[in-house]
Protein backbone atom coordinates (compact mmCIF):
# COMPACT_ATOMS: atom_id res chain seq x y z
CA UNK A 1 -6.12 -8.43 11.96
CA UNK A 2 -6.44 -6.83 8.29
CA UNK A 3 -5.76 -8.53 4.98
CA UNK A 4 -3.06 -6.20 3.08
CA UNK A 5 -1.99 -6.50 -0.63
CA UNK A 6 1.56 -5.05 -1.42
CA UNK A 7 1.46 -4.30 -5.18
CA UNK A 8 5.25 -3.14 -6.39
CA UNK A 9 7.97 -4.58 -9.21
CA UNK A 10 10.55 -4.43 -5.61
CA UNK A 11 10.18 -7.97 -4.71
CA UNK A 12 12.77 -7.78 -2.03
CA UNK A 13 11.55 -4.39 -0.54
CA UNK A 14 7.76 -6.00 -1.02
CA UNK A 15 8.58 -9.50 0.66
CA UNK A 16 10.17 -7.43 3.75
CA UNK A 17 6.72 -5.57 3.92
CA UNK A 18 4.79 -8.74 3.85
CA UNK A 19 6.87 -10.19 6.56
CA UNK A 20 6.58 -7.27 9.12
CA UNK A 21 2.80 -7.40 8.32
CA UNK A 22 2.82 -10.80 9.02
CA UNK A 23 4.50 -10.36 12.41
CA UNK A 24 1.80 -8.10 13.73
CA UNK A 25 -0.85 -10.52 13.02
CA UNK A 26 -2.20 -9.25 9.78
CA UNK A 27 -3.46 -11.40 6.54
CA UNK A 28 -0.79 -9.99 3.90
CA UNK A 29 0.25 -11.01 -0.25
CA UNK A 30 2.13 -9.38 -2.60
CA UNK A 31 2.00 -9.00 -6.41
CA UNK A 32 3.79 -7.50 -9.22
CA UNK A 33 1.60 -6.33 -11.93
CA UNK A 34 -0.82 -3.54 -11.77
CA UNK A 35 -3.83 -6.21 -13.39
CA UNK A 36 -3.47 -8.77 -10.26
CA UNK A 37 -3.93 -5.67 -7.85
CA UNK A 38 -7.24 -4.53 -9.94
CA UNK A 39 -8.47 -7.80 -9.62
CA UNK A 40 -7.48 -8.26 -5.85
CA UNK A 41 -9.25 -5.25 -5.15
CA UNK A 42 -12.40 -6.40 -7.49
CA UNK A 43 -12.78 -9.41 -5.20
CA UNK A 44 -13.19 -6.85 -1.99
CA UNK A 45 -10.57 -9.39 -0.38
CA UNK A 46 -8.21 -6.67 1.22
CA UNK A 47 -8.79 -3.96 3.67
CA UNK A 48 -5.86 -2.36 2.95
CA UNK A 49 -3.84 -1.90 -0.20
CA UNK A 50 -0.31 -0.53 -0.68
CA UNK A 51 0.93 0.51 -4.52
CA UNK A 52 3.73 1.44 -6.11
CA UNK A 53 2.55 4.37 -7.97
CA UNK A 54 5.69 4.82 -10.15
CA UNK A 55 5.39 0.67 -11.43
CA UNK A 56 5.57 1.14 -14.72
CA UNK A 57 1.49 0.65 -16.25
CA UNK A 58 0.26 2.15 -13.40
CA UNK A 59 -0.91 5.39 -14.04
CA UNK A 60 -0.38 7.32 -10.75
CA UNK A 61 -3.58 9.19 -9.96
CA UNK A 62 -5.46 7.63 -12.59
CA UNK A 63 -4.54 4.23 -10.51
CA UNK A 64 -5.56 5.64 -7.43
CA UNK A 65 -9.40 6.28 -9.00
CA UNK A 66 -9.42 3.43 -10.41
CA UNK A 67 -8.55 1.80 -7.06
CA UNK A 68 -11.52 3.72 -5.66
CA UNK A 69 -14.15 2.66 -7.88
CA UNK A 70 -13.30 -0.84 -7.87
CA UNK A 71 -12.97 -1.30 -4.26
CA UNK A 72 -14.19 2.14 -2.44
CA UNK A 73 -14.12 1.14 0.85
CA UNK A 74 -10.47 -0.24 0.89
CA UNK A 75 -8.06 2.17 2.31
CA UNK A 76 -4.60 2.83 0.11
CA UNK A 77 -1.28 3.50 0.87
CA UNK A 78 0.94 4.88 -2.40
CA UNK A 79 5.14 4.21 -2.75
CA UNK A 80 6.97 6.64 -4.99
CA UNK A 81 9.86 7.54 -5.79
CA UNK A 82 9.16 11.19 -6.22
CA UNK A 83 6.17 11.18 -3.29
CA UNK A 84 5.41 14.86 -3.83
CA UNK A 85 4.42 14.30 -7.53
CA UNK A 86 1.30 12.34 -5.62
CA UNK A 87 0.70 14.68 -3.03
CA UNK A 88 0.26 17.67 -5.80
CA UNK A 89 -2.62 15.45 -7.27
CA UNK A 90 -6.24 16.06 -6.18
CA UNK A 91 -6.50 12.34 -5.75
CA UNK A 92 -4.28 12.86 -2.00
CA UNK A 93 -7.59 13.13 0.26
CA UNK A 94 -8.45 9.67 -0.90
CA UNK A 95 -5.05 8.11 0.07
CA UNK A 96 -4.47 6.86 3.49
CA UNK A 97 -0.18 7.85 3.18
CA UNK A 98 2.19 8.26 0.66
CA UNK A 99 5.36 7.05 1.20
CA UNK A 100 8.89 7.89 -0.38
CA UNK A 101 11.48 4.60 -1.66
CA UNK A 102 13.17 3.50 0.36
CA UNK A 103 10.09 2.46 2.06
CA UNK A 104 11.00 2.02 5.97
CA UNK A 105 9.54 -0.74 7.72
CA UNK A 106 8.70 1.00 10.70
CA UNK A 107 7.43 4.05 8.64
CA UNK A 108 4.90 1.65 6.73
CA UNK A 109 3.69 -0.04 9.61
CA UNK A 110 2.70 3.08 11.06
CA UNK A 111 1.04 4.28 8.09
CA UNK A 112 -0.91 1.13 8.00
CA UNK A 113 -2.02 1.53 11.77
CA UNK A 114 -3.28 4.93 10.90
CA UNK A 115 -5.10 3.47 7.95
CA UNK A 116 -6.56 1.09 9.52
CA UNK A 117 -7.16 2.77 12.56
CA UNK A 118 -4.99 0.93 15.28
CA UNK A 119 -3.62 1.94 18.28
CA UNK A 120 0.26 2.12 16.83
CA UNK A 121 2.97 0.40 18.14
CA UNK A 122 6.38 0.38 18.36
CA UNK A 123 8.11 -1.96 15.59
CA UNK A 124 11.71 -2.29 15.67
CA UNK A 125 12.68 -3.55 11.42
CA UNK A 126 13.11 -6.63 10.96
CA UNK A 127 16.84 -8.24 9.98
């Protein structure tokens, strides 16, 4: 079991997230703003972190170092819109997956197995 944080301003597409991580026995929350997820990730509460990279605040890349120094050994998993704008930037060694919106359930919870290291399952999404 890992504790997750899903930072993103997409409640609904967030809570759904939550839910399936939830299901597979994980520890999971969800914010909103980028200053909760700093401090989340100051308290070295989560193992894992997933961010919406194009919130608006968060500075892409620049989020992604400052996610590193703040919390370095917490693996991160980046939503965009436009996912190959991230995976141009240097910062893409130190992020676990980066995944395009519409995030897929099934998509994310592999990602997170990966980042985490888990033998991978097979989730059906949830209703």
């Amino acid at each position: 079991m890992a504790r997750v944080m899903i930072c993103d301003d997409d409640r609904a597409m967030a809570a759904k997230l939550v839910a399936a991580l939830r299901a597979a026995g994980h520890e999971a929350d969800m914010c909103q703003h980028t200053m909760d997820v700093l401090r989340a990730a100051a308290g070295g509460r989560f193992d894992l972190i997933a961010v919406g990279l194009d919130v608006a605040g968060f500075g892409r890349a620049g989020a992604v170092e400052a996610l590193r120094e703040i919390a370095p050994h917490t693996s991160l998993i980046a939503l965009h819109d436009r996912p190959a704008e991230i995976m141009r930037a240097a910062t893409l060694a130190r992020v676990a997956a980066v995944l395009p919106r519409p995030v897929r359930v099934k998509d994310f919870m592999y990602a997170v197995a990966c980042a985490l290291n888990e033998p991978q399952t097979v989730m059906a999404d949830p209703a």
